[in-house]
Structures are given as C-alpha cells and as structure tokens.
PDB file of N, CA and C in Angstrom:
ATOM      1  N   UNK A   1     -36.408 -42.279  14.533  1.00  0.00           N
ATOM      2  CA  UNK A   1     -37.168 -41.082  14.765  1.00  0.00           C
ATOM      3  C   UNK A   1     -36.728 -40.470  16.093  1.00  0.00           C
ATOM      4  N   UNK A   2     -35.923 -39.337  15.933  1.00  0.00           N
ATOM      5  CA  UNK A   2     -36.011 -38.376  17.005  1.00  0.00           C
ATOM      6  C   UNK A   2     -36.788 -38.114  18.273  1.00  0.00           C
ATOM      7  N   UNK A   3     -37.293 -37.736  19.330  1.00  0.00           N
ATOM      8  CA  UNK A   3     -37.856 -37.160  20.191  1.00  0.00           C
ATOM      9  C   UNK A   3     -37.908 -36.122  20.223  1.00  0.00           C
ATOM     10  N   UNK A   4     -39.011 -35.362  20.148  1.00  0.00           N
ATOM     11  CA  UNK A   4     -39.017 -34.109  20.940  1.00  0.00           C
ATOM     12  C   UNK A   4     -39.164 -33.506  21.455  1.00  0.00           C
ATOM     13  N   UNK A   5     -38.088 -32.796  21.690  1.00  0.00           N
ATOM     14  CA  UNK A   5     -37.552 -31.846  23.200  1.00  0.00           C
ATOM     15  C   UNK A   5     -38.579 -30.558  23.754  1.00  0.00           C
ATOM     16  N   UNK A   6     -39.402 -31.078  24.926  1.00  0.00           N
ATOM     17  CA  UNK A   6     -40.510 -29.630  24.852  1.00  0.00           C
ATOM     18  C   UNK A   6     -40.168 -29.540  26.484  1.00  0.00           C
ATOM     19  N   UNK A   7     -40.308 -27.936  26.678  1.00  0.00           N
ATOM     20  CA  UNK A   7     -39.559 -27.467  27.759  1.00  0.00           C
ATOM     21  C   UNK A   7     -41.013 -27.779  28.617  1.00  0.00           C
ATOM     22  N   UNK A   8     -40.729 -28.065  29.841  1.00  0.00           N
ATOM     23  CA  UNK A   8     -42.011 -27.936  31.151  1.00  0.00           C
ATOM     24  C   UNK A   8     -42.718 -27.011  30.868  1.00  0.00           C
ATOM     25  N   UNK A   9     -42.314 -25.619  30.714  1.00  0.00           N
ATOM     26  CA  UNK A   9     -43.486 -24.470  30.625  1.00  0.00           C
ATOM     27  C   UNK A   9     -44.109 -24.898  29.304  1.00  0.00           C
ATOM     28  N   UNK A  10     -43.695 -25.230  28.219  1.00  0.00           N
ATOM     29  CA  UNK A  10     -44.626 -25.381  26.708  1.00  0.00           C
ATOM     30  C   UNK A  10     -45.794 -27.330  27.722  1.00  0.00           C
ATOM     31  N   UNK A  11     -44.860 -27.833  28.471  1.00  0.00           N
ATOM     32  CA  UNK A  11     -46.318 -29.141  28.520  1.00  0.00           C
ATOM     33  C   UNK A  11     -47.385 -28.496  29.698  1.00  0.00           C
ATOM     34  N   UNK A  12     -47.139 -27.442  30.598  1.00  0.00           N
ATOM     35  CA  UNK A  12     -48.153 -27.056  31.878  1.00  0.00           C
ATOM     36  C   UNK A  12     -48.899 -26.213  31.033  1.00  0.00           C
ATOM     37  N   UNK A  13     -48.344 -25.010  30.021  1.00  0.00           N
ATOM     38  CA  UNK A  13     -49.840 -24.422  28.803  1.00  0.00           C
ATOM     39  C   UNK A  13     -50.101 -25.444  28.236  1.00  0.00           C
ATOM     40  N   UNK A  14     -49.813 -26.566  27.604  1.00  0.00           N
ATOM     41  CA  UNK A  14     -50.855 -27.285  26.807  1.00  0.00           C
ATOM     42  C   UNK A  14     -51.783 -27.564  28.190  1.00  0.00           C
ATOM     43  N   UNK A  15     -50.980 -28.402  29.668  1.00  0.00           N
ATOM     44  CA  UNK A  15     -52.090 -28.719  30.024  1.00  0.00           C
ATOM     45  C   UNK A  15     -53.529 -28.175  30.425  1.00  0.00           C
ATOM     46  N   UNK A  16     -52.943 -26.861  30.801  1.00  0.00           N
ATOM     47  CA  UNK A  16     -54.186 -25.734  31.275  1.00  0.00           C
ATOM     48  C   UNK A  16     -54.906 -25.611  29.886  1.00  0.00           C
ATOM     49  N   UNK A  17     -54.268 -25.272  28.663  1.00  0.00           N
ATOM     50  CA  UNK A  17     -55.713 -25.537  27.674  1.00  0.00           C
ATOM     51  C   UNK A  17     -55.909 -26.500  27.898  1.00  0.00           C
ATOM     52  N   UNK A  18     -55.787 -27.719  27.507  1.00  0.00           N
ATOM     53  CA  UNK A  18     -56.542 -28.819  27.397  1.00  0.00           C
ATOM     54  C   UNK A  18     -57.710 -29.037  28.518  1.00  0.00           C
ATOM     55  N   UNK A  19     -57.130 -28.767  29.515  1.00  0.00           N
ATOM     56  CA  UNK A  19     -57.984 -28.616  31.008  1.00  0.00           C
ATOM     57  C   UNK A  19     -59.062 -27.460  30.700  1.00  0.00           C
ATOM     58  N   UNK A  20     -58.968 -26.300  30.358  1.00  0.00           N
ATOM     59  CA  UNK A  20     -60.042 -25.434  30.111  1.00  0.00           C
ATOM     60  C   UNK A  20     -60.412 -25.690  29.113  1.00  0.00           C
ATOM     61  N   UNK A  21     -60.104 -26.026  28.127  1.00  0.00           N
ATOM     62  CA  UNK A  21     -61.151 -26.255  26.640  1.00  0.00           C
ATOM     63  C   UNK A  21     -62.124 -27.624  27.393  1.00  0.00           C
ATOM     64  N   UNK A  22     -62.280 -28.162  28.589  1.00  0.00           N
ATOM     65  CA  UNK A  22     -62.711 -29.225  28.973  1.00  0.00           C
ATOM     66  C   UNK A  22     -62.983 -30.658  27.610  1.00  0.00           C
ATOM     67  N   UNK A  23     -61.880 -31.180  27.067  1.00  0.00           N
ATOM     68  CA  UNK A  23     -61.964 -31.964  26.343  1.00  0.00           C
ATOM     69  C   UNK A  23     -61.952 -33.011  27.291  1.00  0.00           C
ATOM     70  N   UNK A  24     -61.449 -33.120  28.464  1.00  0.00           N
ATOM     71  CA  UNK A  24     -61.100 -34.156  28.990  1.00  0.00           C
ATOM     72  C   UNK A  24     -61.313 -34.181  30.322  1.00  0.00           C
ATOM     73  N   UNK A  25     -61.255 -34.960  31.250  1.00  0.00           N
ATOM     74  CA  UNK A  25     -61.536 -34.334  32.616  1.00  0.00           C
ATOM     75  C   UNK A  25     -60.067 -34.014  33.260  1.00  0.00           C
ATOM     76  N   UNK A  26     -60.219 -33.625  34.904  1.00  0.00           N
ATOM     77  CA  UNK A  26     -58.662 -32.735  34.743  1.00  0.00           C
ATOM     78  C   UNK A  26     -57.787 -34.425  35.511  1.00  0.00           C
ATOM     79  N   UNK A  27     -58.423 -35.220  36.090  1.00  0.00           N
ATOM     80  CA  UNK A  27     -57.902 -36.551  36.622  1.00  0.00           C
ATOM     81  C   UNK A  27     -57.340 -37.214  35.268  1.00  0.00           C
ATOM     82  N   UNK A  28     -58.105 -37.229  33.997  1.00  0.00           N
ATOM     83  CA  UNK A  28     -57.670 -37.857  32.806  1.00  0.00           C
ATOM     84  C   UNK A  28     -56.577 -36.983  32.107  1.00  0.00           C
ATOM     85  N   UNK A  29     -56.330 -35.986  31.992  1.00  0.00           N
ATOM     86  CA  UNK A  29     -55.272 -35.402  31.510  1.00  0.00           C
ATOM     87  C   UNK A  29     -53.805 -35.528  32.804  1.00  0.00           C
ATOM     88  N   UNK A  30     -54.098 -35.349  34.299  1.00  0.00           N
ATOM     89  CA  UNK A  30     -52.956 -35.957  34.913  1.00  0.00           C
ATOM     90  C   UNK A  30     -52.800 -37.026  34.626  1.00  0.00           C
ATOM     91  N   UNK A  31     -53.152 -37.746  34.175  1.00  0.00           N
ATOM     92  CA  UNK A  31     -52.520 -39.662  33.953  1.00  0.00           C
ATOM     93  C   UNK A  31     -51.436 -39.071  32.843  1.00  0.00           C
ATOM     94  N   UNK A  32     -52.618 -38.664  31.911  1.00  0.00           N
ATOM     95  CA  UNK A  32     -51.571 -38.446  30.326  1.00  0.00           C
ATOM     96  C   UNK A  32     -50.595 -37.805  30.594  1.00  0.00           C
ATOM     97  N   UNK A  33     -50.056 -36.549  31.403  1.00  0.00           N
ATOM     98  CA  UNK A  33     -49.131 -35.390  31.660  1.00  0.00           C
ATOM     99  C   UNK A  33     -48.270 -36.190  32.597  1.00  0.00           C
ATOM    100  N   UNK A  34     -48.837 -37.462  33.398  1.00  0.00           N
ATOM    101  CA  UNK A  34     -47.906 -37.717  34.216  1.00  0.00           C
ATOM    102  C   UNK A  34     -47.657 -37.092  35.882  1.00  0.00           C
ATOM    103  N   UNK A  35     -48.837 -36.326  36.284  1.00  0.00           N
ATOM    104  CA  UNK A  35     -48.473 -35.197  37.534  1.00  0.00           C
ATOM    105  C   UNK A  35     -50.044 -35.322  38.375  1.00  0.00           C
ATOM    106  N   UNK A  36     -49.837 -35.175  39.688  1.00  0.00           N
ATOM    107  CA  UNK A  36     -50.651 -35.504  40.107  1.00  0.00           C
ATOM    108  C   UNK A  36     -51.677 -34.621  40.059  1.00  0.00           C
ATOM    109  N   UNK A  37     -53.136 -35.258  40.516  1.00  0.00           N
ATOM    110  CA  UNK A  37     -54.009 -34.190  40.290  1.00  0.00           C
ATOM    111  C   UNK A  37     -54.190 -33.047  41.391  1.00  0.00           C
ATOM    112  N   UNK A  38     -53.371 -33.184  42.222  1.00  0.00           N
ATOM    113  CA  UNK A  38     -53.107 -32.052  43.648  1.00  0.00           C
ATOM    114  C   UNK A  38     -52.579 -31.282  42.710  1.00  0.00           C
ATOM    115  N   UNK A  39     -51.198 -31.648  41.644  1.00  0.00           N
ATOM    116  CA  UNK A  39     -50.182 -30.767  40.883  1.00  0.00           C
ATOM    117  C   UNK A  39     -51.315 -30.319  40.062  1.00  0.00           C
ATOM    118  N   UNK A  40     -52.245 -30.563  39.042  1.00  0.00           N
ATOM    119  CA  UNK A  40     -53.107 -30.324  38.245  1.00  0.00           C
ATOM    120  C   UNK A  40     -53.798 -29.111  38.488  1.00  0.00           C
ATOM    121  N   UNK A  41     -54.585 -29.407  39.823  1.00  0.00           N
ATOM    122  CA  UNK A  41     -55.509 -28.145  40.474  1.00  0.00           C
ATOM    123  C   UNK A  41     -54.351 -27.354  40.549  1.00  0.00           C
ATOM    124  N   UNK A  42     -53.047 -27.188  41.105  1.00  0.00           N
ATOM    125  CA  UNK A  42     -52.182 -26.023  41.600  1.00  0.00           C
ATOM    126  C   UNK A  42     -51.656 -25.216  40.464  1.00  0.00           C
ATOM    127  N   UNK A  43     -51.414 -25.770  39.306  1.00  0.00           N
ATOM    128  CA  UNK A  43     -51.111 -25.556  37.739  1.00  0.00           C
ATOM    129  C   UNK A  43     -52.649 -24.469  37.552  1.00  0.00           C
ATOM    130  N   UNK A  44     -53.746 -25.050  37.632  1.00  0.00           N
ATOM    131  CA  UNK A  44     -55.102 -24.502  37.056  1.00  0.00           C
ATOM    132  C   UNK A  44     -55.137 -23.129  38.089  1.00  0.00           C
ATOM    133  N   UNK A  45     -55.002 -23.520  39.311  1.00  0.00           N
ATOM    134  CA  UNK A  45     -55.526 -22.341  39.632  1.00  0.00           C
ATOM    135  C   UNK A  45     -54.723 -20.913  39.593  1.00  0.00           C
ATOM    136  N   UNK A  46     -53.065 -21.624  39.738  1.00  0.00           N
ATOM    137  CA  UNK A  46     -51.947 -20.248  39.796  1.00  0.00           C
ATOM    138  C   UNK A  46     -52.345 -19.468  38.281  1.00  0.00           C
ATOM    139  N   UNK A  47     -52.485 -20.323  37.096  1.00  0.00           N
ATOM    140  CA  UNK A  47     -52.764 -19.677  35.960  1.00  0.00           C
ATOM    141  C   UNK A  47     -54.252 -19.136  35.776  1.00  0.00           C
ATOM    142  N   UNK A  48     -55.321 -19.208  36.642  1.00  0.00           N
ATOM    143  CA  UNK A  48     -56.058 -18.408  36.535  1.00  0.00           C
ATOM    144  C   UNK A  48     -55.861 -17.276  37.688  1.00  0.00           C
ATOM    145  N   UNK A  49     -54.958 -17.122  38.306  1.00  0.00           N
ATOM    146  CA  UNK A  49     -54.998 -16.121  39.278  1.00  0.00           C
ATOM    147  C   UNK A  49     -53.738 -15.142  38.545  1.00  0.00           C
ATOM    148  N   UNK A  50     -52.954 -15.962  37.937  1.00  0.00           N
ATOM    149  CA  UNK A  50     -51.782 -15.061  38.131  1.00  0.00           C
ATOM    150  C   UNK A  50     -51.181 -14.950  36.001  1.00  0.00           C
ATOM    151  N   UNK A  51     -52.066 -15.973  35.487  1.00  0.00           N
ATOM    152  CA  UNK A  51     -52.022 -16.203  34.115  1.00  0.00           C
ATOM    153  C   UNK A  51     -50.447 -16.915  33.662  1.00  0.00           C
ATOM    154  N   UNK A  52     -50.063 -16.505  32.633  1.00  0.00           N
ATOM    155  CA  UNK A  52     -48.725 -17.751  31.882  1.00  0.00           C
ATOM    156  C   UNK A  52     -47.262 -17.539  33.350  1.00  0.00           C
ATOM    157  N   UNK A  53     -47.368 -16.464  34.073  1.00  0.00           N
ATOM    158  CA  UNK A  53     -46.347 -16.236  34.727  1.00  0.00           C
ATOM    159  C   UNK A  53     -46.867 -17.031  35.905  1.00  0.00           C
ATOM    160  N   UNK A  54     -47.578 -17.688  35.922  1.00  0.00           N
ATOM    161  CA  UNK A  54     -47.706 -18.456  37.508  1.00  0.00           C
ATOM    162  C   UNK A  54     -47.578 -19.881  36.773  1.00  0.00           C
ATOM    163  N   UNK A  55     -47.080 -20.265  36.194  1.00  0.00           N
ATOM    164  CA  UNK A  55     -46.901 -21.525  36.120  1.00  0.00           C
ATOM    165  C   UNK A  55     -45.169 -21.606  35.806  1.00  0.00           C
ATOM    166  N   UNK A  56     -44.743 -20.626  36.399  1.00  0.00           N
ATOM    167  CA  UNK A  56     -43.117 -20.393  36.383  1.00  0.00           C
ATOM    168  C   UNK A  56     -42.869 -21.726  37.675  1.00  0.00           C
ATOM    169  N   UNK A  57     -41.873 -22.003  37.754  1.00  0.00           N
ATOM    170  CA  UNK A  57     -41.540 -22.883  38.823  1.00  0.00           C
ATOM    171  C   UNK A  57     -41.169 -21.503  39.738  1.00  0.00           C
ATOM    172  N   UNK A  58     -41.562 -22.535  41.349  1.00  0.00           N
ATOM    173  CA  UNK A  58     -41.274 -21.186  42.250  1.00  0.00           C
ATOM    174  C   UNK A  58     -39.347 -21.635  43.270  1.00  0.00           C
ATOM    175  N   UNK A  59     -39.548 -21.071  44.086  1.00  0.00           N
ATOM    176  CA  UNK A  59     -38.343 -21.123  44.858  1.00  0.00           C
ATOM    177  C   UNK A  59     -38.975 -22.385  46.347  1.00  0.00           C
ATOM    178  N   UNK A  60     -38.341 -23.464  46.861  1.00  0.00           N
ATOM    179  CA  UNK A  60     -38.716 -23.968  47.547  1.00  0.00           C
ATOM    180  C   UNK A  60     -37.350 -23.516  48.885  1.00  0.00           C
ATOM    181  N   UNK A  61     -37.582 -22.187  48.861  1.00  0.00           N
ATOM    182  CA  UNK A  61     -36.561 -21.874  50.533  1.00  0.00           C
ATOM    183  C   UNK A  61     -37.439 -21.441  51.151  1.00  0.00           C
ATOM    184  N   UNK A  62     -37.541 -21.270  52.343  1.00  0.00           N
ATOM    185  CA  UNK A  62     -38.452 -20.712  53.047  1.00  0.00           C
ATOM    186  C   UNK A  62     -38.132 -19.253  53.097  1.00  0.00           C
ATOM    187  N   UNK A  63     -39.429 -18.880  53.203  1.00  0.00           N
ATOM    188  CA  UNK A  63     -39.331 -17.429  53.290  1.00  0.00           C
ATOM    189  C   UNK A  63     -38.829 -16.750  54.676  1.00  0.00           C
ATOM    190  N   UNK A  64     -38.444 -17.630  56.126  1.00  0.00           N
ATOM    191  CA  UNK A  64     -38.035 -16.864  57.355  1.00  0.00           C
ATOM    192  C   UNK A  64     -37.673 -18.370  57.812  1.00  0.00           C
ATOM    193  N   UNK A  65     -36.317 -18.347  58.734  1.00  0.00           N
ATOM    194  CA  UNK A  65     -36.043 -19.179  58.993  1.00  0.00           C
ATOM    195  C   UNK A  65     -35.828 -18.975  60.583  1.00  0.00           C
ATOM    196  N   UNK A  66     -37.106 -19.221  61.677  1.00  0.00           N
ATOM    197  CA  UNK A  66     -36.707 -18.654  62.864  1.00  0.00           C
ATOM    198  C   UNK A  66     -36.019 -19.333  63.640  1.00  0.00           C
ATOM    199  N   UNK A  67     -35.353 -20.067  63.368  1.00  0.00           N
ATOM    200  CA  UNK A  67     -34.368 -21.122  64.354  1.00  0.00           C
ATOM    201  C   UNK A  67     -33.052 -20.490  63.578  1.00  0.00           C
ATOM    202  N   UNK A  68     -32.545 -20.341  62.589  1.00  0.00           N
ATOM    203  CA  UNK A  68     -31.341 -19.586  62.518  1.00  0.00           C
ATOM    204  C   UNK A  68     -30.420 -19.130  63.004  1.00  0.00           C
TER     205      UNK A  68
END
C-alpha cells in the first residue's frame, strides 16, 4: 500500500478545521499533526486574521539589517 502524498498547506486546513469544528482540543490535535502547540495557536490565529492565505509559509530574512 502506497502513501499518501499531502502537501503542508492541504495538513494546516485540515488542522484549523479540525481545531474549529472543536472535535478535539487544540494540544490533542498538535500531538496528532506532529507541531507544537506555540505552532498550533500561530496556524489558528494567522487563519483567522488573514484566512487560507496566512497559513502560506512566510520568509524568515529579516526585514532591515542594521549592522550591514
């Protein structure tokens, strides 16, 4: 039997439903997803502020680099 291949953005929407349909609590769905629950809250809240486009991965450069 195969595996299948599901991209990061299709497992962070399941997790935010699963997290808002409250089937589960949001500490019990990070075990299952694998991500911490710091990552959990940051997932929940970018997608209620910013909806399916905030759970894009972001850029980790800094935005001003004053020693340069």
């Amino acid at each position: 039997m195969a595996w299948k291949a599901r991209s990061i953005m299709s497992q962070r929407e399941e997790f935010v439903a699963l997290a808002e349909a409250g089937a589960s609590s949001i500490a019990e769905l990070c075990v299952r997803f694998g991500i911490s629950r710091q990552t959990g809250h940051k997932w929940l809240r970018r997608h209620r502020s910013q909806g399916a486009s905030g759970l894009v991965d972001r850029s980790r450069r800094p935005k001003s680099s004053p020693g340069r």
